[in-house]
N, C-alpha and C. Protein backbone atom coordinates (compact mmCIF):
# COMPACT_ATOMS: atom_id res chain seq x y z
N UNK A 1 2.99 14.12 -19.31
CA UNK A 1 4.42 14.38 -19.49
C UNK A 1 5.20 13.83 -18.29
N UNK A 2 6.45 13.52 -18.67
CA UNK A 2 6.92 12.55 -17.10
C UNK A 2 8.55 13.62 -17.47
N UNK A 3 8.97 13.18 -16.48
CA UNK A 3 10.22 14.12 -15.86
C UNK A 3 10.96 13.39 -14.91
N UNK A 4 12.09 12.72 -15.97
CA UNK A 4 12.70 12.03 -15.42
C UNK A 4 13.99 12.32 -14.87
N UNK A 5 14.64 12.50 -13.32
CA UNK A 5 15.64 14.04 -13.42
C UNK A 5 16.74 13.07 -13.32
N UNK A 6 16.99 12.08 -13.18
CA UNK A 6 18.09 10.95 -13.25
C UNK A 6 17.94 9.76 -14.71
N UNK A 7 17.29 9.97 -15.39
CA UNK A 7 17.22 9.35 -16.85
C UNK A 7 17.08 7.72 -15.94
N UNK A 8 16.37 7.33 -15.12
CA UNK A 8 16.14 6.14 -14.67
C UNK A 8 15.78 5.03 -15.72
N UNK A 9 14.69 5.53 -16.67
CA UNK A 9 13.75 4.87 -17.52
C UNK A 9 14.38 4.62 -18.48
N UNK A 10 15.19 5.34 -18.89
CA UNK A 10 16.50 5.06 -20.25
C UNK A 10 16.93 4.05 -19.52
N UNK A 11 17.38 3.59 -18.36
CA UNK A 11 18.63 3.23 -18.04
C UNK A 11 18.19 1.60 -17.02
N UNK A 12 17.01 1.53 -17.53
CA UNK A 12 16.58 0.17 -16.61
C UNK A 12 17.38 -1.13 -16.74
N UNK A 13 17.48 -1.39 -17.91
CA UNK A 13 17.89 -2.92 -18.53
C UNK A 13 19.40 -2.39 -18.00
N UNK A 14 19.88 -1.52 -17.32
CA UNK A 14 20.86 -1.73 -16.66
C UNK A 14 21.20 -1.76 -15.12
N UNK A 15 19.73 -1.67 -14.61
CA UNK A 15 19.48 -1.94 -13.36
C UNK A 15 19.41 -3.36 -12.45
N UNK A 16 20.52 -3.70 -11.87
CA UNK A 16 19.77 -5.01 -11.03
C UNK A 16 18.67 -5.02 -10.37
N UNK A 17 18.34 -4.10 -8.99
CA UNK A 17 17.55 -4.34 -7.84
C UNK A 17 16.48 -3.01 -8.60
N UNK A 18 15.24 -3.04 -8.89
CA UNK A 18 14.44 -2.19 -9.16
C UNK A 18 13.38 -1.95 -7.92
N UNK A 19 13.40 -1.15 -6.82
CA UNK A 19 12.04 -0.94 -6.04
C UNK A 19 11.59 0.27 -5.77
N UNK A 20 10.40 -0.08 -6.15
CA UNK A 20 9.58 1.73 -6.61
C UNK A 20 9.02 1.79 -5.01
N UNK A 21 8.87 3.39 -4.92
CA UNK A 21 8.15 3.96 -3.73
C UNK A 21 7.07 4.76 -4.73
N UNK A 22 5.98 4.65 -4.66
CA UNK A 22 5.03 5.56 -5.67
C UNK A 22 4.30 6.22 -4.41
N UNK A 23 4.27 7.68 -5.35
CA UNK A 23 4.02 8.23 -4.72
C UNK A 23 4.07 8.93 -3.37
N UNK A 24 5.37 9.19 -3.27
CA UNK A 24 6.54 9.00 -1.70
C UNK A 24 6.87 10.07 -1.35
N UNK A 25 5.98 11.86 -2.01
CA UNK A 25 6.25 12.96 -1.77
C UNK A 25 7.66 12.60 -1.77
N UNK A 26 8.16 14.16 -0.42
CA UNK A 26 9.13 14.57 0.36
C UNK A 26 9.73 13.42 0.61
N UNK A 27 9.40 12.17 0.98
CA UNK A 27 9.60 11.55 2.24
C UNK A 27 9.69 9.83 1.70
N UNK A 28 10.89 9.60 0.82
CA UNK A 28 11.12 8.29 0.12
C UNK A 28 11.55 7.93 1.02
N UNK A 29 10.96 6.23 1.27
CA UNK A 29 11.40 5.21 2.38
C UNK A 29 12.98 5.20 2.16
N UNK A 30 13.33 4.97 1.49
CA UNK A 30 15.18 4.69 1.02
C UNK A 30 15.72 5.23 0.17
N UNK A 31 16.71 5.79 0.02
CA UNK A 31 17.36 6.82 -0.96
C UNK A 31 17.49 6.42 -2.33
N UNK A 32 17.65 4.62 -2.26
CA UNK A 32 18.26 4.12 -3.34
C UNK A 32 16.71 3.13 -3.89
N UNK A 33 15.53 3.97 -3.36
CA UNK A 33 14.28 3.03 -4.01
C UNK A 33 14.04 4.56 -5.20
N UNK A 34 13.26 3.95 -6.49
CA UNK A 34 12.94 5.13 -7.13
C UNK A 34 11.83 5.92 -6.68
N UNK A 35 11.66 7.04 -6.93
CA UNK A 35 10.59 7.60 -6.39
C UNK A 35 9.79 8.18 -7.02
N UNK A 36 8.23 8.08 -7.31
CA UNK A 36 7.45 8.55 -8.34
C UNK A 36 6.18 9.16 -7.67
N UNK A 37 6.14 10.79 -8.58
CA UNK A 37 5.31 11.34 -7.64
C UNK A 37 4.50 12.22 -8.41
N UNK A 38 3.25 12.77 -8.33
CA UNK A 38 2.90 13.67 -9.83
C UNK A 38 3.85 15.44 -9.37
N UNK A 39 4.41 15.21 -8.38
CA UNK A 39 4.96 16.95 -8.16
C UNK A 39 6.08 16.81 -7.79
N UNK A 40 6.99 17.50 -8.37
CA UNK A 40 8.58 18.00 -8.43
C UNK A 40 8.95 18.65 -7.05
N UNK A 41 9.55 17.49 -6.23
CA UNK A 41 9.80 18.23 -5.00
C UNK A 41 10.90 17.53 -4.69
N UNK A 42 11.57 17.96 -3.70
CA UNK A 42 13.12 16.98 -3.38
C UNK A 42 12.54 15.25 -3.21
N UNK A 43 13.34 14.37 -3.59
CA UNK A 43 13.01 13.32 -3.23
C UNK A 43 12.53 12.35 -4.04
N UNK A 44 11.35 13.13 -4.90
CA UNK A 44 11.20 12.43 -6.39
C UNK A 44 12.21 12.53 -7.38
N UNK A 45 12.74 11.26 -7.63
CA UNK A 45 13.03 10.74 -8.70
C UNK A 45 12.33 11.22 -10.08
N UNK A 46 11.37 10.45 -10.32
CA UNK A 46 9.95 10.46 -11.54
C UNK A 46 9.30 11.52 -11.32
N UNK A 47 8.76 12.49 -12.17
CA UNK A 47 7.56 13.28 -12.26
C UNK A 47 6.67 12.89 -13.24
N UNK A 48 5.54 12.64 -12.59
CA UNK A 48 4.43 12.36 -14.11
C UNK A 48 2.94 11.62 -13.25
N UNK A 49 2.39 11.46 -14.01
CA UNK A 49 1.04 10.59 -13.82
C UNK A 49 1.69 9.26 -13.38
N UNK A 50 1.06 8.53 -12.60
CA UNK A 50 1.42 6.85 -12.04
C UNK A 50 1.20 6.00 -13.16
N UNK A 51 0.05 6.25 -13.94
CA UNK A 51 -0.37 5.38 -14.59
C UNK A 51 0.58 5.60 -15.95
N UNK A 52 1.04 6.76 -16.24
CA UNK A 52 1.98 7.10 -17.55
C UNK A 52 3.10 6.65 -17.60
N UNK A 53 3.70 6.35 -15.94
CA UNK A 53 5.14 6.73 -15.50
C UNK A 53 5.33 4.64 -15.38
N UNK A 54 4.23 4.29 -14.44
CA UNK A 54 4.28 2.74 -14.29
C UNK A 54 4.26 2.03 -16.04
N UNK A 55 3.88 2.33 -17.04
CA UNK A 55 3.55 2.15 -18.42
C UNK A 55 4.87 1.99 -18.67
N UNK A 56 5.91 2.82 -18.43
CA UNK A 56 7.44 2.58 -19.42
C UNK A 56 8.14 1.54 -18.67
N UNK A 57 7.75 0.89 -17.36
CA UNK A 57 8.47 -0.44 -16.57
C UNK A 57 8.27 -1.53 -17.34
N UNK A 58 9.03 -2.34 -17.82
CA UNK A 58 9.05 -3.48 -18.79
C UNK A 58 7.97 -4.37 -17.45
N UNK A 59 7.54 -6.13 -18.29
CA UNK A 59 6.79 -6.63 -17.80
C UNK A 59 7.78 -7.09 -16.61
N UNK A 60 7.34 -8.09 -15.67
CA UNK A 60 8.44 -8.19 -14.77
C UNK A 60 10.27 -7.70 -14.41
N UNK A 61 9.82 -6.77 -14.63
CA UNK A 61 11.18 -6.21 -14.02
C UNK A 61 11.35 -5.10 -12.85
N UNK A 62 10.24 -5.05 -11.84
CA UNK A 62 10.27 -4.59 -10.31
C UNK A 62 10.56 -5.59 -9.41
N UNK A 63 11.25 -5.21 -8.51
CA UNK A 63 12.01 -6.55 -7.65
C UNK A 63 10.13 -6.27 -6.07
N UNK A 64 10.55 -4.61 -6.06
CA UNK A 64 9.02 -4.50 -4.97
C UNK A 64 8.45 -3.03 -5.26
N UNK A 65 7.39 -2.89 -5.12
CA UNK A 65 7.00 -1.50 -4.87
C UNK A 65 6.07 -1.30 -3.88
N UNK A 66 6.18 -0.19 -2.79
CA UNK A 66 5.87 0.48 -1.57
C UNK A 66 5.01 1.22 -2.13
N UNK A 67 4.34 2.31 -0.71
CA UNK A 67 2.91 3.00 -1.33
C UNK A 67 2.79 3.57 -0.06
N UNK A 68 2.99 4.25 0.29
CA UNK A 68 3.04 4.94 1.90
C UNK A 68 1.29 6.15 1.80
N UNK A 69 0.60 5.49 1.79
CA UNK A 69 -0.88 6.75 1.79
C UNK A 69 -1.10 7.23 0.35
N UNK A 70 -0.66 6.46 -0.47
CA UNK A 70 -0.86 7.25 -1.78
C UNK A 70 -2.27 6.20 -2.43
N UNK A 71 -2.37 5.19 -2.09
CA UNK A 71 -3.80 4.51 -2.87
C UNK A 71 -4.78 5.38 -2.90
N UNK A 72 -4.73 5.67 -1.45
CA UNK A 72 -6.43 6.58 -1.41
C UNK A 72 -6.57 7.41 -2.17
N UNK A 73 -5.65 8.22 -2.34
CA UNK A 73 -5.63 9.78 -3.36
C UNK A 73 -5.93 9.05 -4.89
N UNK A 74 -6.20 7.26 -5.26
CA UNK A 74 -5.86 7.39 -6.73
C UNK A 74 -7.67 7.10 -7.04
N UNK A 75 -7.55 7.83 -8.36
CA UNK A 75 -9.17 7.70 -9.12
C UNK A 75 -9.49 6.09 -9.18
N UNK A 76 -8.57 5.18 -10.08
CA UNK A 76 -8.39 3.79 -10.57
C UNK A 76 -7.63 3.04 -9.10
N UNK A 77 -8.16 2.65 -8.24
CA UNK A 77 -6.97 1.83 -7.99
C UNK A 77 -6.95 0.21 -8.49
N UNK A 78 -8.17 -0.07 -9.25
CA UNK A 78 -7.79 -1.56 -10.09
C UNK A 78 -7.29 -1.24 -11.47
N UNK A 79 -6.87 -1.02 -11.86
CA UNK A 79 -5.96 -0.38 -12.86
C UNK A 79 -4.66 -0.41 -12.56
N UNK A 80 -4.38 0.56 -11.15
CA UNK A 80 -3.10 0.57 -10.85
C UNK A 80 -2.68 -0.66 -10.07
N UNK A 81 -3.29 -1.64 -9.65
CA UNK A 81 -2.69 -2.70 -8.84
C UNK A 81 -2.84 -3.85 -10.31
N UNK A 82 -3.21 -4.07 -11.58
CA UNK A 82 -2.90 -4.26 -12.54
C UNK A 82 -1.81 -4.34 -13.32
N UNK A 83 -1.83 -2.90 -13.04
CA UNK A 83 -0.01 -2.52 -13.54
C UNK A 83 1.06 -2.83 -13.03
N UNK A 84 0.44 -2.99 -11.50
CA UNK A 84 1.97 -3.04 -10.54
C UNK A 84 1.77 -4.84 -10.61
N UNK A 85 0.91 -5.84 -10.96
CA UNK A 85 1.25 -6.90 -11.23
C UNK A 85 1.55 -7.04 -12.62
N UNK A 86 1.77 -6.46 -13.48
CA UNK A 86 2.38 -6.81 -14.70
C UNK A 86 3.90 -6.19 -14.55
N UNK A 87 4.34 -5.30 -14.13
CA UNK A 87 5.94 -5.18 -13.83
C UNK A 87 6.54 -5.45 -13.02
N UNK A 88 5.96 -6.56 -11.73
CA UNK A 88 6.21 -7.24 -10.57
C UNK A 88 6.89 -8.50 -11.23
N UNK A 89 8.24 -8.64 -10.95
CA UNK A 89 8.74 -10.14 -10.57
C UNK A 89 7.81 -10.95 -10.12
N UNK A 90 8.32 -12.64 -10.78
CA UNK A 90 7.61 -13.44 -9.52
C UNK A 90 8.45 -13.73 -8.72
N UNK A 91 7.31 -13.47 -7.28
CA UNK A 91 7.55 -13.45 -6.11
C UNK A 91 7.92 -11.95 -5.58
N UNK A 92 7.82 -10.38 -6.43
CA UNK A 92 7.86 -9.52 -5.91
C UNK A 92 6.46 -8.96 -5.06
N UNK A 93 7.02 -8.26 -3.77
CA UNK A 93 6.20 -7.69 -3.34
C UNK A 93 5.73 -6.43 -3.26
N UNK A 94 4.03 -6.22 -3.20
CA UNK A 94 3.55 -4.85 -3.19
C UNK A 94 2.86 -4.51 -1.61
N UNK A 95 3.72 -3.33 -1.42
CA UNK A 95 3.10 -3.01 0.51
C UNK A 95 2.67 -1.56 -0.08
N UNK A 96 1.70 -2.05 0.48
CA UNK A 96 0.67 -0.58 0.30
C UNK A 96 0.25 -0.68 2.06
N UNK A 97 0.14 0.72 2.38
CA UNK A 97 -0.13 1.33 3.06
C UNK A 97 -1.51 2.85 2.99
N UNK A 98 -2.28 2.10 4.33
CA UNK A 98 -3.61 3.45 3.41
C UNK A 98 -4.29 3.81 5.11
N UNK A 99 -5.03 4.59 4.97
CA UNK A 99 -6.00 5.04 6.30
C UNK A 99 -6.84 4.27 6.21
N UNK A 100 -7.06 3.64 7.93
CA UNK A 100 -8.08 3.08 8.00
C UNK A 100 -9.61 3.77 8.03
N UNK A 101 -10.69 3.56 7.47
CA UNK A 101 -11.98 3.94 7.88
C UNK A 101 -12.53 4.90 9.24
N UNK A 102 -11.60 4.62 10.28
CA UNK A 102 -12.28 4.75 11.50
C UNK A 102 -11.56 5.67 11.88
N UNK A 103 -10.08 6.34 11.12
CA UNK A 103 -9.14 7.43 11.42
C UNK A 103 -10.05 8.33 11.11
N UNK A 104 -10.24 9.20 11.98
CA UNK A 104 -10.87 10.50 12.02
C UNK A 104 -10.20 11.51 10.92
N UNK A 105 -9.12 11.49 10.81
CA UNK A 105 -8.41 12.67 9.89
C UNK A 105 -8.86 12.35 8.85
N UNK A 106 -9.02 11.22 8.33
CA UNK A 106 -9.07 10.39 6.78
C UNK A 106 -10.06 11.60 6.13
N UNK A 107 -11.20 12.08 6.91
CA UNK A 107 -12.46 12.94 6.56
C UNK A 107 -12.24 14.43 6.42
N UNK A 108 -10.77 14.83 6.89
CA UNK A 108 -10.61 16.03 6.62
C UNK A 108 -9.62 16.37 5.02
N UNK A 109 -9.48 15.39 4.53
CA UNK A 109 -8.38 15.39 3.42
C UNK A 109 -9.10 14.98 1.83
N UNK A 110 -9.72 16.24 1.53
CA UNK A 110 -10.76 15.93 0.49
C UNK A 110 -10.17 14.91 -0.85
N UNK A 111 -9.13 15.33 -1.18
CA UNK A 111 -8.59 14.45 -1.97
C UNK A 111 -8.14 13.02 -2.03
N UNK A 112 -8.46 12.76 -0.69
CA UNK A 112 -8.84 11.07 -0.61
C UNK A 112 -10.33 10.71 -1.28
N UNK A 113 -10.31 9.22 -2.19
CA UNK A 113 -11.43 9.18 -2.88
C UNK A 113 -11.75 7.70 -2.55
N UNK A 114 -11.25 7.10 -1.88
CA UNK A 114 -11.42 5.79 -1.59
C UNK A 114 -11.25 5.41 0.22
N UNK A 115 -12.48 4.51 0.73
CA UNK A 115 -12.71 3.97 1.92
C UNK A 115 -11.92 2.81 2.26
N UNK A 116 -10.92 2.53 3.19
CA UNK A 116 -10.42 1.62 2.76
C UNK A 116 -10.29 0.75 5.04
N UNK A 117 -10.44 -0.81 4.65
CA UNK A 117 -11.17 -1.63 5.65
C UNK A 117 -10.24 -3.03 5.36
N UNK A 118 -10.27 -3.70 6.48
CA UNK A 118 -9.54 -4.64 6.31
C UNK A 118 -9.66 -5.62 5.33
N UNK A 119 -10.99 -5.92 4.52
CA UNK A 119 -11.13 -6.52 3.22
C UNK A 119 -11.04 -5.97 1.77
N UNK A 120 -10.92 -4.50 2.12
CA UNK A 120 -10.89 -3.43 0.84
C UNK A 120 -10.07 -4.29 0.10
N UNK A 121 -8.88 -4.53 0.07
CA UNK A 121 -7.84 -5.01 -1.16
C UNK A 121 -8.48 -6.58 -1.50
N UNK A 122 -9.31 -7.29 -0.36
CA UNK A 122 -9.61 -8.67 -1.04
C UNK A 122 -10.68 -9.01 -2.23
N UNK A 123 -11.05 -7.29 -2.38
CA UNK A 123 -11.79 -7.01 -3.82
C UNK A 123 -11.00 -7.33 -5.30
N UNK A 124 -10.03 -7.07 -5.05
CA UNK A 124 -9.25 -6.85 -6.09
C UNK A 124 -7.75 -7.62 -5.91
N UNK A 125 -7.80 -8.53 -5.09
CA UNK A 125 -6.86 -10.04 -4.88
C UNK A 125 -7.34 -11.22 -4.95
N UNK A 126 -5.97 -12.00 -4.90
CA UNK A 126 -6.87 -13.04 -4.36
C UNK A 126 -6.35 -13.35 -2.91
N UNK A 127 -7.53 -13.87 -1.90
CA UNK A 127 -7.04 -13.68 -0.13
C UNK A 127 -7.66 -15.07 0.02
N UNK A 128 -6.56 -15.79 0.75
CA UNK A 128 -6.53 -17.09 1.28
C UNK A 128 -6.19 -16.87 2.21
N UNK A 129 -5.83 -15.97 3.46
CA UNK A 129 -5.86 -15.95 4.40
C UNK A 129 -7.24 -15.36 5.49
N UNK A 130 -8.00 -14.56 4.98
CA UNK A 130 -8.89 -13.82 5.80
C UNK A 130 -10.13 -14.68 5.55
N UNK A 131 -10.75 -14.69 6.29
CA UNK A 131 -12.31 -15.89 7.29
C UNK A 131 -13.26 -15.96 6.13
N UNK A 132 -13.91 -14.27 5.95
CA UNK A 132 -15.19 -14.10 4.94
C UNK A 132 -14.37 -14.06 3.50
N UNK A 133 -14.90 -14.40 2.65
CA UNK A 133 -15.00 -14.25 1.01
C UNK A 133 -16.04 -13.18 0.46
N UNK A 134 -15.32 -12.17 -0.62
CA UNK A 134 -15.93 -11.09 -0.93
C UNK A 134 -16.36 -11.38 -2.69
N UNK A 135 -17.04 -10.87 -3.23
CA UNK A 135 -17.22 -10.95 -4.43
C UNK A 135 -16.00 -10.37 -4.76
N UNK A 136 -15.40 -10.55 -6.73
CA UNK A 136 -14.33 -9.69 -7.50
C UNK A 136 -14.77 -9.15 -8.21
N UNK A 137 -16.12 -8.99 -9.00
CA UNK A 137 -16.97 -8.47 -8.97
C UNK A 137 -16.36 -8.29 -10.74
N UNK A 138 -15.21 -9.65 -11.33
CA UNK A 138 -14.63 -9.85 -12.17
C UNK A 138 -13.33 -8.70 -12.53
N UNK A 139 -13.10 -8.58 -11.77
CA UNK A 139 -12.18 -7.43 -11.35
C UNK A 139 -11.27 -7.35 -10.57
N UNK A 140 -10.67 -8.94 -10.74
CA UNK A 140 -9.19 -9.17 -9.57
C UNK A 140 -8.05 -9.28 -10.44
N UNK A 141 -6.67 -8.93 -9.71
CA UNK A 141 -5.75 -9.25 -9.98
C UNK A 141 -5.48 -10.69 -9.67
N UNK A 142 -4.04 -10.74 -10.74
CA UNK A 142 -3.44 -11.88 -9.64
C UNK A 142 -1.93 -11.92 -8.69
N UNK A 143 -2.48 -10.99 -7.59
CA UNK A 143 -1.79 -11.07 -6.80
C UNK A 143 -2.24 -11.90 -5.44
N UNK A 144 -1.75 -11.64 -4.69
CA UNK A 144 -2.27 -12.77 -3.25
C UNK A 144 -1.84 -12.19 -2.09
N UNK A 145 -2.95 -11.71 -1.35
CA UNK A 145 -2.83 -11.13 -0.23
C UNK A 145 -2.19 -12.14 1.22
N UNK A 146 -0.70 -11.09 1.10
CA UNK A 146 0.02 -12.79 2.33
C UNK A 146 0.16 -11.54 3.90
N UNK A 147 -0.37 -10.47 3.43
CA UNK A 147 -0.26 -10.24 5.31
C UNK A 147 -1.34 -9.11 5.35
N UNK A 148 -1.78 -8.89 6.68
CA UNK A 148 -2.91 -7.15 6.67
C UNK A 148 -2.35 -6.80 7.98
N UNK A 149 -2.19 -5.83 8.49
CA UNK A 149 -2.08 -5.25 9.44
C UNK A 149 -2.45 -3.85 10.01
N UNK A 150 -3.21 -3.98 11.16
CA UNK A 150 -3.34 -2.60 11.79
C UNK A 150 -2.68 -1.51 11.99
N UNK A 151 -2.40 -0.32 11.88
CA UNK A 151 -1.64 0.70 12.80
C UNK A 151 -2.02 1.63 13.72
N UNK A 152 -1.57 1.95 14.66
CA UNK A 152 -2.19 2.49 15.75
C UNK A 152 -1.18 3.44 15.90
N UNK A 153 -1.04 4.71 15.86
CA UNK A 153 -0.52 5.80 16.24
C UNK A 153 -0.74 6.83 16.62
N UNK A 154 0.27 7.26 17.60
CA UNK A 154 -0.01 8.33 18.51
C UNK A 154 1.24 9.21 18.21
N UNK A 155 1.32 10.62 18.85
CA UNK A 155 2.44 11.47 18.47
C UNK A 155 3.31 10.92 19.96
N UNK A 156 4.40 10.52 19.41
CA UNK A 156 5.36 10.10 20.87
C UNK A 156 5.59 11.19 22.03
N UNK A 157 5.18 12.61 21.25
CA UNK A 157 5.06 13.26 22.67
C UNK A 157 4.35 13.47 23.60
N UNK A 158 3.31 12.50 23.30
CA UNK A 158 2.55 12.20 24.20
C UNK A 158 2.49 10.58 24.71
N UNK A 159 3.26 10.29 25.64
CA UNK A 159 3.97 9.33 26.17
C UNK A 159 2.77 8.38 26.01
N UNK A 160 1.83 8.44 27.06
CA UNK A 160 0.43 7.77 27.78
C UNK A 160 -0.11 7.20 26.62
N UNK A 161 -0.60 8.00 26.07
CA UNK A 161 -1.35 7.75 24.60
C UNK A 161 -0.45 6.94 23.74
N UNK A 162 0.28 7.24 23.44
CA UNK A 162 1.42 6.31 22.75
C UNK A 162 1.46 5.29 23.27
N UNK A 163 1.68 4.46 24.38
CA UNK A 163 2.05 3.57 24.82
C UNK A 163 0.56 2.55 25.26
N UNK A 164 -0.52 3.57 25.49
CA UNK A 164 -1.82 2.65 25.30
C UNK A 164 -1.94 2.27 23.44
N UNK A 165 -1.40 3.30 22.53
CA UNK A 165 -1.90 2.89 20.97
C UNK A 165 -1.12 1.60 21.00
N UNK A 166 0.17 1.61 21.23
CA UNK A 166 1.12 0.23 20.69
C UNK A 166 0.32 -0.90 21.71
N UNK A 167 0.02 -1.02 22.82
CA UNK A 167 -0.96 -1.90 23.52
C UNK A 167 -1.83 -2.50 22.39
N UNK A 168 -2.63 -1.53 22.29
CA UNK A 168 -3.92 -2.08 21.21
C UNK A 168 -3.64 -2.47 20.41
N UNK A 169 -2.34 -1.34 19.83
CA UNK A 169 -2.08 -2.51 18.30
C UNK A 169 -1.44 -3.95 18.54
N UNK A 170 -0.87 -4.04 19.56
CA UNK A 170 -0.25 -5.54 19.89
C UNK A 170 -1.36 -6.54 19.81
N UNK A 171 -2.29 -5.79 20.78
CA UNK A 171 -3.50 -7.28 20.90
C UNK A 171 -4.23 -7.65 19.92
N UNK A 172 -4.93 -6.19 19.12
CA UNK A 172 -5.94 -6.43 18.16
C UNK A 172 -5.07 -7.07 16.48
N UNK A 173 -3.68 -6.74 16.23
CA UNK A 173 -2.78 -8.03 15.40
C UNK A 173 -2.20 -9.35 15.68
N UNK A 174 -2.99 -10.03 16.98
CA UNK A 174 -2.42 -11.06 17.27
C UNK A 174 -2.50 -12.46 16.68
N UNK A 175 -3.82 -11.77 15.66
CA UNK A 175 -4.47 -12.98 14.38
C UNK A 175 -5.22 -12.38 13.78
N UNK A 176 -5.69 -13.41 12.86
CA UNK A 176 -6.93 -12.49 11.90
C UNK A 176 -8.14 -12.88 12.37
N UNK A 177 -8.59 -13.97 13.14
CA UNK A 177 -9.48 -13.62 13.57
C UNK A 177 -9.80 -12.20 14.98
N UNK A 178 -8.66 -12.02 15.51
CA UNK A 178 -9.05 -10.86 16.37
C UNK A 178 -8.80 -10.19 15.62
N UNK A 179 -8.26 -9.58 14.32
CA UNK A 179 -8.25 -8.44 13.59
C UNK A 179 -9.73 -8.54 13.12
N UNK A 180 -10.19 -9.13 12.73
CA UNK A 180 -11.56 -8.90 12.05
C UNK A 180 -12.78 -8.61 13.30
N UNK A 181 -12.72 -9.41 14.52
CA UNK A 181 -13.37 -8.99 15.54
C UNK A 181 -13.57 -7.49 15.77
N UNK A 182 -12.41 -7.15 15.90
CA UNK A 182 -11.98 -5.38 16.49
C UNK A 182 -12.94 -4.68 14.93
N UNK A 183 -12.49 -4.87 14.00
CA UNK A 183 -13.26 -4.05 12.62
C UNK A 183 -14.78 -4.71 12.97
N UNK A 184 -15.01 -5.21 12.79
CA UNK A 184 -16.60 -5.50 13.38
C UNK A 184 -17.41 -4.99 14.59
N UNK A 185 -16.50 -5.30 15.64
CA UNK A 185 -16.89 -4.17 16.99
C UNK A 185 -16.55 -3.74 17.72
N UNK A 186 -15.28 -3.01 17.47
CA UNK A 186 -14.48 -2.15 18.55
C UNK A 186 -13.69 -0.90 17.38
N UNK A 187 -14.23 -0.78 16.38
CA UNK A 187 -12.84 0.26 15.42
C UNK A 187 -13.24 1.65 15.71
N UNK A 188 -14.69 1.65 16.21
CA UNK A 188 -14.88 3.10 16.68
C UNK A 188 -14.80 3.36 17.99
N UNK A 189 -14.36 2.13 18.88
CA UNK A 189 -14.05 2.71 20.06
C UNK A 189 -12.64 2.68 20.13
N UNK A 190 -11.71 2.38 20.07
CA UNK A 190 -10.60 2.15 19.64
C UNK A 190 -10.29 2.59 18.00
N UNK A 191 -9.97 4.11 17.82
CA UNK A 191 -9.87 4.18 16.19
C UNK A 191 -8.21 3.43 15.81
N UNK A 192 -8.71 2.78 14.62
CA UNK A 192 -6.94 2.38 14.02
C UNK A 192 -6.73 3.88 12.85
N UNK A 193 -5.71 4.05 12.77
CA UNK A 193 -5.01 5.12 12.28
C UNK A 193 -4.99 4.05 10.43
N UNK A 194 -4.58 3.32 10.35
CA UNK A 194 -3.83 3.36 8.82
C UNK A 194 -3.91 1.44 8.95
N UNK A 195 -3.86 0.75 7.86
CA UNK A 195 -4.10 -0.20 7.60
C UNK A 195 -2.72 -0.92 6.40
N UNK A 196 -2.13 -1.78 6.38
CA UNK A 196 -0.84 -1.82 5.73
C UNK A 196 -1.04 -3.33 5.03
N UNK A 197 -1.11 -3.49 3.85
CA UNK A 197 -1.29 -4.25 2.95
C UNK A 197 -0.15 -4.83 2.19
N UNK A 198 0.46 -6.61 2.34
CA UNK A 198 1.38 -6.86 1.98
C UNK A 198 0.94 -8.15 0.74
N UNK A 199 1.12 -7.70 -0.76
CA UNK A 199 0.74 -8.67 -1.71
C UNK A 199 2.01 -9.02 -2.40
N UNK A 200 1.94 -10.59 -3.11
CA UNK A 200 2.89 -10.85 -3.80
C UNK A 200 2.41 -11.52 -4.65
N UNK A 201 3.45 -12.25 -6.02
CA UNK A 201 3.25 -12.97 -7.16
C UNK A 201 3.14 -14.11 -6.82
N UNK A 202 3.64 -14.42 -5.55
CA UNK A 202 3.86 -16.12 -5.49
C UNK A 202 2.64 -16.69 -4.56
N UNK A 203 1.80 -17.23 -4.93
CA UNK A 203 1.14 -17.67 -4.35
C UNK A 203 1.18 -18.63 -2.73
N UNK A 204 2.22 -19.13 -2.96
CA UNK A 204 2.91 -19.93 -1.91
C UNK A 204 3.34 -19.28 -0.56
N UNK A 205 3.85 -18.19 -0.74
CA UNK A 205 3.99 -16.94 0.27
C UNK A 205 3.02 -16.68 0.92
N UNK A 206 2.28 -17.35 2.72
CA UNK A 206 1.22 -16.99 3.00
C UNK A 206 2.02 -16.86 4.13
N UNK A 207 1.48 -15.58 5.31
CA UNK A 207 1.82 -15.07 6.31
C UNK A 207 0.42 -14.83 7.44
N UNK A 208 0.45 -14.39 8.17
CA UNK A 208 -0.40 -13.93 9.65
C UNK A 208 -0.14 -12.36 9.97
């Protein structure tokens, strides 16, 4: 059942700029992105299942959709990055955002169901930017992985720590080959917090 508290879904084909935040709790990146969440709390827009709620978006007609920690929590995520390339514009983009492997918290939050590493999404893309080649194991989209990036965070009230995390994260994103170095042999001495995934339709769109 979906619960739509602004009749959004009636009202698309009268929408110019369409960009979804799925799954965005409390805490939607922008007021004026929609927001889809399975629980009725301030902030969501949409109530319903992702997979029920992404189903009523005509074929290309999302300009982008965001993902702030919500992949991990999903059962399917080749299914859902499926979907989000069939209602993706070309040339729209999908930024997903997820915990890295080596974040210690990732292990206290049972309802995460997925491990996720700097090649995790090149399962289920296609990646012309990163060194190794992974099997698709016939199970890719066609989207195209044009950026990856580390995150390193600390609580700013703790000055020291904060200001050594943004250090690390400066050096260890300075390419992909030192991003892949650090995941190979430094992610447990240095943990990265969260991992941020930028895909699009256009193939041509390649970034660092």
């Amino acid at each position: 059942m979906i619960l739509d508290k602004r009749d959004i879904i009636k009202n698309l084909s009268q929408t110019q700029s369409i960009i979804l935040d799925i799954g965005c709790g409390p805490n939607k990146k922008k007021p004026e992105y929609i927001g889809i969440d399975m629980l009725n709390i301030e902030g969501v827009d949409i109530v319903g299942d992702i997979y029920e709620v992404l189903s009523k978006f005509p074929d290309n007609s999302v300009d982008a959709i965001y993902s702030f920690h919500f992949f991990e929590h999903v059962e399917n995520v080749s299914k859902l990055l499926f979907e989000a390339e069939r209602i993706m514009k070309y040339q729209g983009v999908l930024n997903i955002t997820v915990p890295h492997f080596s974040n210690p918290y990732f292990y206290s939050d049972y309802t995460h169901k997925s491990f996720w590493g700097l090649y995790s999404i090149s399962y289920l893309c296609n990646d012309n930017i990163l060194t190794r080649k992974v099997p698709d194991y016939q199970n890719k989209c066609n989207l195209y992985l044009t950026k990856v990036k580390f995150g390193f965070k600390s609580s700013a009230s703790f000055p020291i720590r904060y200001g050594i995390k943004m250090i690390i994260g400066s050096i260890f994103n300075l390419g992909n080959w030192m991003k892949e170095f650090y995941e190979e042999n430094l992610c447990y001495l240095f943990p990265c917090y969260e991992l941020t995934y930028t895909l699009t339709k256009n193939e041509n769109i390649i970034s660092n």
